[in-house]
C-alpha atoms as a PDB file:
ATOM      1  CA  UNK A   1      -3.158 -13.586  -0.538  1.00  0.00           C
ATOM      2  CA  UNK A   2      -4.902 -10.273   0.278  1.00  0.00           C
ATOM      3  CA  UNK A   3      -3.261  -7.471  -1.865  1.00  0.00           C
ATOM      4  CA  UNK A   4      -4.235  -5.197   1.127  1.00  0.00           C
ATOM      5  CA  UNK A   5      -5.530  -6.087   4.763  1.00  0.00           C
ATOM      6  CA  UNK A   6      -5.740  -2.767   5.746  1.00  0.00           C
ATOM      7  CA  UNK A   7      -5.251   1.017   5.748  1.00  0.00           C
ATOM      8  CA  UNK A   8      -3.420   2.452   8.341  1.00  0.00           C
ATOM      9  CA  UNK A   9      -3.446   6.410   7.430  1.00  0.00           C
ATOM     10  CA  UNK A  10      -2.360   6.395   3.575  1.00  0.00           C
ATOM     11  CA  UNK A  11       0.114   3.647   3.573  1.00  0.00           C
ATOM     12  CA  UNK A  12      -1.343   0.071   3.057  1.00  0.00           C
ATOM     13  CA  UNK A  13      -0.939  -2.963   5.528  1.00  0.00           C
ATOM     14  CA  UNK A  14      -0.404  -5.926   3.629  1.00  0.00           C
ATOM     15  CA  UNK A  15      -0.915  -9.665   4.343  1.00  0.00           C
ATOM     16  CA  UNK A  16       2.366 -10.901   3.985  1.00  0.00           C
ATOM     17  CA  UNK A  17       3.998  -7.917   6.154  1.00  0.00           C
ATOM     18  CA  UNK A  18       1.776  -8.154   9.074  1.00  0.00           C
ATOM     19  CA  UNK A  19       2.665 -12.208   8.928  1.00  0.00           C
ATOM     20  CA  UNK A  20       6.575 -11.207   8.335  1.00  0.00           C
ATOM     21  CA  UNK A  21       6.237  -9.019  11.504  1.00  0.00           C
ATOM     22  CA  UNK A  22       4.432 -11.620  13.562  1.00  0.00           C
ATOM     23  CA  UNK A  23       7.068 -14.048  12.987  1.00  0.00           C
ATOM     24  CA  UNK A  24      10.149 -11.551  14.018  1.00  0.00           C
ATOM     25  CA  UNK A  25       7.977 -10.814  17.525  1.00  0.00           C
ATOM     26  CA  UNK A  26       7.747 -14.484  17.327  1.00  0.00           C
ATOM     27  CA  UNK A  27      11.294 -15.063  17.054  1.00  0.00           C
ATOM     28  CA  UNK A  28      12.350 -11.981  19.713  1.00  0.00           C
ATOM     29  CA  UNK A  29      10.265 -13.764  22.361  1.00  0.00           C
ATOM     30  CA  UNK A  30      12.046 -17.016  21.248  1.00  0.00           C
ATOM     31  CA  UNK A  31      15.205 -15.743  21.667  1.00  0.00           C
ATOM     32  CA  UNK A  32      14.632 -14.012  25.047  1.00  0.00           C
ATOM     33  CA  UNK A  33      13.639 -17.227  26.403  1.00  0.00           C
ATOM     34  CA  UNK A  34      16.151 -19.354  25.289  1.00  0.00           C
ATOM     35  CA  UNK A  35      18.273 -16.431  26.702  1.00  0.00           C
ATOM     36  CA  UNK A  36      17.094 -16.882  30.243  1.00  0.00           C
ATOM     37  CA  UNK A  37      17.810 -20.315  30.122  1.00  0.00           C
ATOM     38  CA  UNK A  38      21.068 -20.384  29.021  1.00  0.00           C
ATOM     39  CA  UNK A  39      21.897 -18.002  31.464  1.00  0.00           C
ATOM     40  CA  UNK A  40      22.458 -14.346  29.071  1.00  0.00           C
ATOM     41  CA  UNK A  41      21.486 -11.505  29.656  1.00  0.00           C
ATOM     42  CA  UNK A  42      18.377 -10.767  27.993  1.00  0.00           C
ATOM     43  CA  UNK A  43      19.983  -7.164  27.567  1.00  0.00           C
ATOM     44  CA  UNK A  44      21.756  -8.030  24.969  1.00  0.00           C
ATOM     45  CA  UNK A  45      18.673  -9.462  22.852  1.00  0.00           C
ATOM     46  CA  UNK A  46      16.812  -6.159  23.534  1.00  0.00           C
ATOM     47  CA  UNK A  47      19.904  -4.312  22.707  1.00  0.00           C
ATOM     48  CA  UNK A  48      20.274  -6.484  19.339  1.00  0.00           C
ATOM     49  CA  UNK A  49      16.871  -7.065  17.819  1.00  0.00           C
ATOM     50  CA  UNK A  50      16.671  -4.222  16.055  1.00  0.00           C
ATOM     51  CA  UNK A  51      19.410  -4.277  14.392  1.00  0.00           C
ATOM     52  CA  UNK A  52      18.470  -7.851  13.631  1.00  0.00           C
ATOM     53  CA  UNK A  53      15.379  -6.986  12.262  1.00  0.00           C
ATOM     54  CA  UNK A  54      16.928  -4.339  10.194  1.00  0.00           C
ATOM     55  CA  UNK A  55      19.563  -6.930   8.564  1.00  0.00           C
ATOM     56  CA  UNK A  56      17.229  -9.066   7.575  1.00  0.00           C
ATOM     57  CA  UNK A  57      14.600  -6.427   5.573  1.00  0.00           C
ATOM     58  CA  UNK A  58      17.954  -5.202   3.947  1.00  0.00           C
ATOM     59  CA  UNK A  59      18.405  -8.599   3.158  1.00  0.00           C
ATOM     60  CA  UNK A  60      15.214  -9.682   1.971  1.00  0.00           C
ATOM     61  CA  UNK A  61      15.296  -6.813  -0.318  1.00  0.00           C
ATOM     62  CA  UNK A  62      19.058  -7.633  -1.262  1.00  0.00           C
ATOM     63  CA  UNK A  63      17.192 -10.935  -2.201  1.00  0.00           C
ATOM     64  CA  UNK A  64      14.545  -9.887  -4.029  1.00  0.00           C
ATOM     65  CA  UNK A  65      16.935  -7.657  -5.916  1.00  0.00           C
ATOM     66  CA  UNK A  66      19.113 -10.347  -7.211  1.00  0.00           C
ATOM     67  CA  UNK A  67      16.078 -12.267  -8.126  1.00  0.00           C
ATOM     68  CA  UNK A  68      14.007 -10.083 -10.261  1.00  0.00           C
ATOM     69  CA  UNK A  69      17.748  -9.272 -11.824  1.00  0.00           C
ATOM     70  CA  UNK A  70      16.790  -6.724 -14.372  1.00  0.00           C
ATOM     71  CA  UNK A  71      15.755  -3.968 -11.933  1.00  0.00           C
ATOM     72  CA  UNK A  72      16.721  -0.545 -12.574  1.00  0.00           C
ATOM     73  CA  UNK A  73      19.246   1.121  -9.760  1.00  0.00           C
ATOM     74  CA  UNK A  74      16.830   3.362  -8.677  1.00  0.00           C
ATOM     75  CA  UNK A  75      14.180   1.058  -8.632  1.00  0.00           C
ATOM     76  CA  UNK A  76      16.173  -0.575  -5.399  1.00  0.00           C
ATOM     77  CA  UNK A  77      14.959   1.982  -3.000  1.00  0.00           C
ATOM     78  CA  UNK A  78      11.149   2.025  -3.802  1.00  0.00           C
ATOM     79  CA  UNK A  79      10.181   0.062  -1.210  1.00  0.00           C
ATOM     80  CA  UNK A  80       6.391   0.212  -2.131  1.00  0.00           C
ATOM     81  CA  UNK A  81       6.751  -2.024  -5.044  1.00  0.00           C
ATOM     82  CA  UNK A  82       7.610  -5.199  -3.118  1.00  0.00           C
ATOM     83  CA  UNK A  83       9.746  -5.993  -0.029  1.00  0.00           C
END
């Protein structure tokens, strides 16, 4: 994969982030549908996606955490050195 796709201002765009965010809009617009058809109230999807989307980078990162293992405490809260 592409280390960098692209700069926007001084913060890099990576690859695998602008395919991660793809597949969240993918999966908002999935769930908005399948909303509609069961009959919710698509309110409540707009009212929980981001909070949805927030779980699951503090997951991923919870995740990535626990599987590098011998990460400093600090090191948890750089965010530019992987999810």
């Amino acid at each position: 994969m592409l280390p960098e796709l692209l700069l926007a201002g001084r913060f890099p765009v990576n690859l695998w982030a602008l395919a991660a965010f793809a597949a969240a809009l993918a999966a908002f617009a999935s769930a908005l549908r399948h909303a509609r058809r069961a009959g919710v109230d698509p309110e409540l999807i707009w009212e929980a996606w981001p909070w949805a989307f927030l779980g699951g980078c503090v997951g991923a990162r919870l995740y990535y955490l626990l599987a590098v293992g011998d990460a400093p405490p600090l090191w948890a809260l750089s965010s530019w050195s992987g999810m």
